[in-house]
Protein backbone atom coordinates (compact mmCIF):
# COMPACT_ATOMS: atom_id res chain seq x y z
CA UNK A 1 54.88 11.20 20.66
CA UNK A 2 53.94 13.57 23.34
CA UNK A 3 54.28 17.37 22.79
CA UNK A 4 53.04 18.61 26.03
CA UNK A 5 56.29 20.03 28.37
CA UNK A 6 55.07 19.76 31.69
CA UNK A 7 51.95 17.82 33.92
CA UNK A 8 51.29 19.81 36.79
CA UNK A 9 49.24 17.76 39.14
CA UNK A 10 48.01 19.94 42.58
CA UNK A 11 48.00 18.08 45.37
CA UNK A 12 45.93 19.10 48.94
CA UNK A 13 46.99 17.84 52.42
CA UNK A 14 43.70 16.15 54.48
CA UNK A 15 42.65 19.79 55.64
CA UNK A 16 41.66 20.65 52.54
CA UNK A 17 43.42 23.89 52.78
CA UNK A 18 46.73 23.49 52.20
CA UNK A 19 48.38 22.55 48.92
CA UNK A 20 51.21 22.12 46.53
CA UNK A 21 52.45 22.03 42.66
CA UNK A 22 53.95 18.45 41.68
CA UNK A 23 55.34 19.07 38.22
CA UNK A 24 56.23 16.52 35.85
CA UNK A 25 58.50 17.95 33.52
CA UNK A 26 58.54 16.17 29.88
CA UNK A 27 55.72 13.52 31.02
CA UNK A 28 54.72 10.26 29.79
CA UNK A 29 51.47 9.01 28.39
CA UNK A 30 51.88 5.99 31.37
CA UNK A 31 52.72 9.40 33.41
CA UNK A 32 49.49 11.40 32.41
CA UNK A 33 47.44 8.59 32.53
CA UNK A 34 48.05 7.64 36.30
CA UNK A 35 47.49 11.34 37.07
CA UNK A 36 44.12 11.40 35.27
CA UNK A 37 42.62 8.69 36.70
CA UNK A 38 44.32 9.01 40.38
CA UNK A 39 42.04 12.75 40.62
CA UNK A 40 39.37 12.52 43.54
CA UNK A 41 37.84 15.64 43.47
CA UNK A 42 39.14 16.46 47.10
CA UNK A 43 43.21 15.61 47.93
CA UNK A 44 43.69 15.56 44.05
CA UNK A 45 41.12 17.50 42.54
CA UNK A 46 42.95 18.82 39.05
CA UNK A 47 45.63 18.81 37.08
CA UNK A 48 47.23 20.80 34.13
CA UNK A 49 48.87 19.48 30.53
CA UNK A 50 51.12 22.67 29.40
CA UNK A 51 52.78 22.96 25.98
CA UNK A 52 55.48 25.40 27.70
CA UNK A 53 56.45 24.48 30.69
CA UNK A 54 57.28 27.88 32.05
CA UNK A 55 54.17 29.30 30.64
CA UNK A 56 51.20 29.29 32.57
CA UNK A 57 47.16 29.54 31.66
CA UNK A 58 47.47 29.42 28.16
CA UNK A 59 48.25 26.04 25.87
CA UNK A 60 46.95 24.22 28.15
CA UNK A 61 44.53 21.48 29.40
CA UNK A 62 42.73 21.21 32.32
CA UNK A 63 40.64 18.43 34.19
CA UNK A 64 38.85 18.79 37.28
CA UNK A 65 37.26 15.97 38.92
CA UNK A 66 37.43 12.88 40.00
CA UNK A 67 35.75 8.90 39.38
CA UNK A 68 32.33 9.98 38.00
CA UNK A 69 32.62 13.55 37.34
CA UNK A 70 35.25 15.48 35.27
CA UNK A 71 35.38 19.23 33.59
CA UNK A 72 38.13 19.96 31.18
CA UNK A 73 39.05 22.89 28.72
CA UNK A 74 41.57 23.11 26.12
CA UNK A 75 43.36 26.57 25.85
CA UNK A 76 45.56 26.80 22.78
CA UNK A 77 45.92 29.12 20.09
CA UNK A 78 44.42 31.86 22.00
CA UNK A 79 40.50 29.97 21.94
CA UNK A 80 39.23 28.02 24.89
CA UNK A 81 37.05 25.28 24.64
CA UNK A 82 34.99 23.00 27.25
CA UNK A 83 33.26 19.84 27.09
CA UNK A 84 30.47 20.04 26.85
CA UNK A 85 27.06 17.21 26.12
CA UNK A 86 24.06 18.89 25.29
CA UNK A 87 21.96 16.20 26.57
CA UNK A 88 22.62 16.71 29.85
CA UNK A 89 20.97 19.07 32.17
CA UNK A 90 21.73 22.50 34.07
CA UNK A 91 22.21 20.73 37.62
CA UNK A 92 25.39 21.94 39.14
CA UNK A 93 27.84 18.90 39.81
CA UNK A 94 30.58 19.37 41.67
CA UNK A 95 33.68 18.43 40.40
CA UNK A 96 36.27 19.92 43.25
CA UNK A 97 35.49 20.01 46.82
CA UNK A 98 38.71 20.86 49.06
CA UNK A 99 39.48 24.80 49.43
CA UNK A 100 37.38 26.82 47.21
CA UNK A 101 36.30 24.09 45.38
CA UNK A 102 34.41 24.32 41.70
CA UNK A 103 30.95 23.12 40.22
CA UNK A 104 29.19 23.58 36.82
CA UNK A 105 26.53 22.71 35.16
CA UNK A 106 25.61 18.57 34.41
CA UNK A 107 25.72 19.75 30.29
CA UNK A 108 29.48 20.23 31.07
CA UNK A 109 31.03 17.69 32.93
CA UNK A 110 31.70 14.33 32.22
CA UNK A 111 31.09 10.81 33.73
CA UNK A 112 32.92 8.73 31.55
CA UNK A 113 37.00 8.62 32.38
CA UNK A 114 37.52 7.28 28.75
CA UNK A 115 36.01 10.38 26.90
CA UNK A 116 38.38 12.37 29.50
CA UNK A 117 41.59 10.07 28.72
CA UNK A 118 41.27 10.21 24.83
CA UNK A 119 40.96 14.07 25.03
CA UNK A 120 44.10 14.37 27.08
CA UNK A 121 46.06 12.10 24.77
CA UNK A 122 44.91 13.69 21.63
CA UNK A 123 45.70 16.98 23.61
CA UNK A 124 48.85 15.23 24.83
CA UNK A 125 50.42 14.04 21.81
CA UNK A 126 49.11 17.26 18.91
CA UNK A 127 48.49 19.94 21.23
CA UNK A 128 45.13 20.61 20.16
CA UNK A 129 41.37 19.88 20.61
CA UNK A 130 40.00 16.04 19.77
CA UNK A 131 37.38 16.73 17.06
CA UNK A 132 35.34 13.81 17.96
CA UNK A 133 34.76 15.26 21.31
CA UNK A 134 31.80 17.94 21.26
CA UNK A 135 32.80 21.23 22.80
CA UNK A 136 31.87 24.48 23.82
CA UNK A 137 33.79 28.01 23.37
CA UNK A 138 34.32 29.65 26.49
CA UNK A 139 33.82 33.06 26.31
């Protein structure tokens, strides 16, 4: 059963500039799912799982990214939390590149969509962090 109240997907016209909000009120998995894997780091380059629809920035995941390279954070219960792989490097990836765009380091984004979907389910259907995925605490 999903918990989650609302996928907000952002969406950027071809000048890279201009954008919108597409919310999904109530969303599927099916529904997430297509989201997820239809970011491209440029005309789709994030999206947002809420737990309140009306509430913004907190209970929430995020995922940045696109095929190859994706950051997400869990926000709930007042912690945030980021992938994170230790055996990567410090090399700055980027993981958005329309507008302002957003990079971090290699140790925190992922290249594997899988790890990515089976955070945002477990996310998806408890509200919480997967505790088989290794994260960091955002400070």
């Amino acid at each position: 059963m999903i918990v989650v109240e609302a996928l907000d997907v952002i969406v950027y016209e071809d000048d890279g500039w201009t954008w919108r909000s597409h919310e999904v009120p109530s969303p599927s998995w099916e529904q997430i799912e297509t989201a997820i894997r239809g970011l491209d780091k440029f005309r789709h380059p994030f999206l947002f799982l809420r737990r309140k629809k009306d509430v913004k920035g907190e209970e929430e995941f995020q995922i940045l990214g696109g095929p190859g390279s994706y950051w997400f954070a869990v926000c709930t219960g007042g912690n945030q939390r980021r992938y994170f792989n230790p055996a990567r490097g410090s090399e700055e990836i980027a993981v958005w590149t329309s507008d302002q765009g957003f990079a971090d380091e290699a140790r925190f984004i992922c290249d594997d969509v899988e790890i990515v979907l089976k955070a945002a389910r477990h996310y998806a259907e408890t509200g919480d962090f997967d505790p088989t995925i290794s994260w960091e605490e955002v400070m």
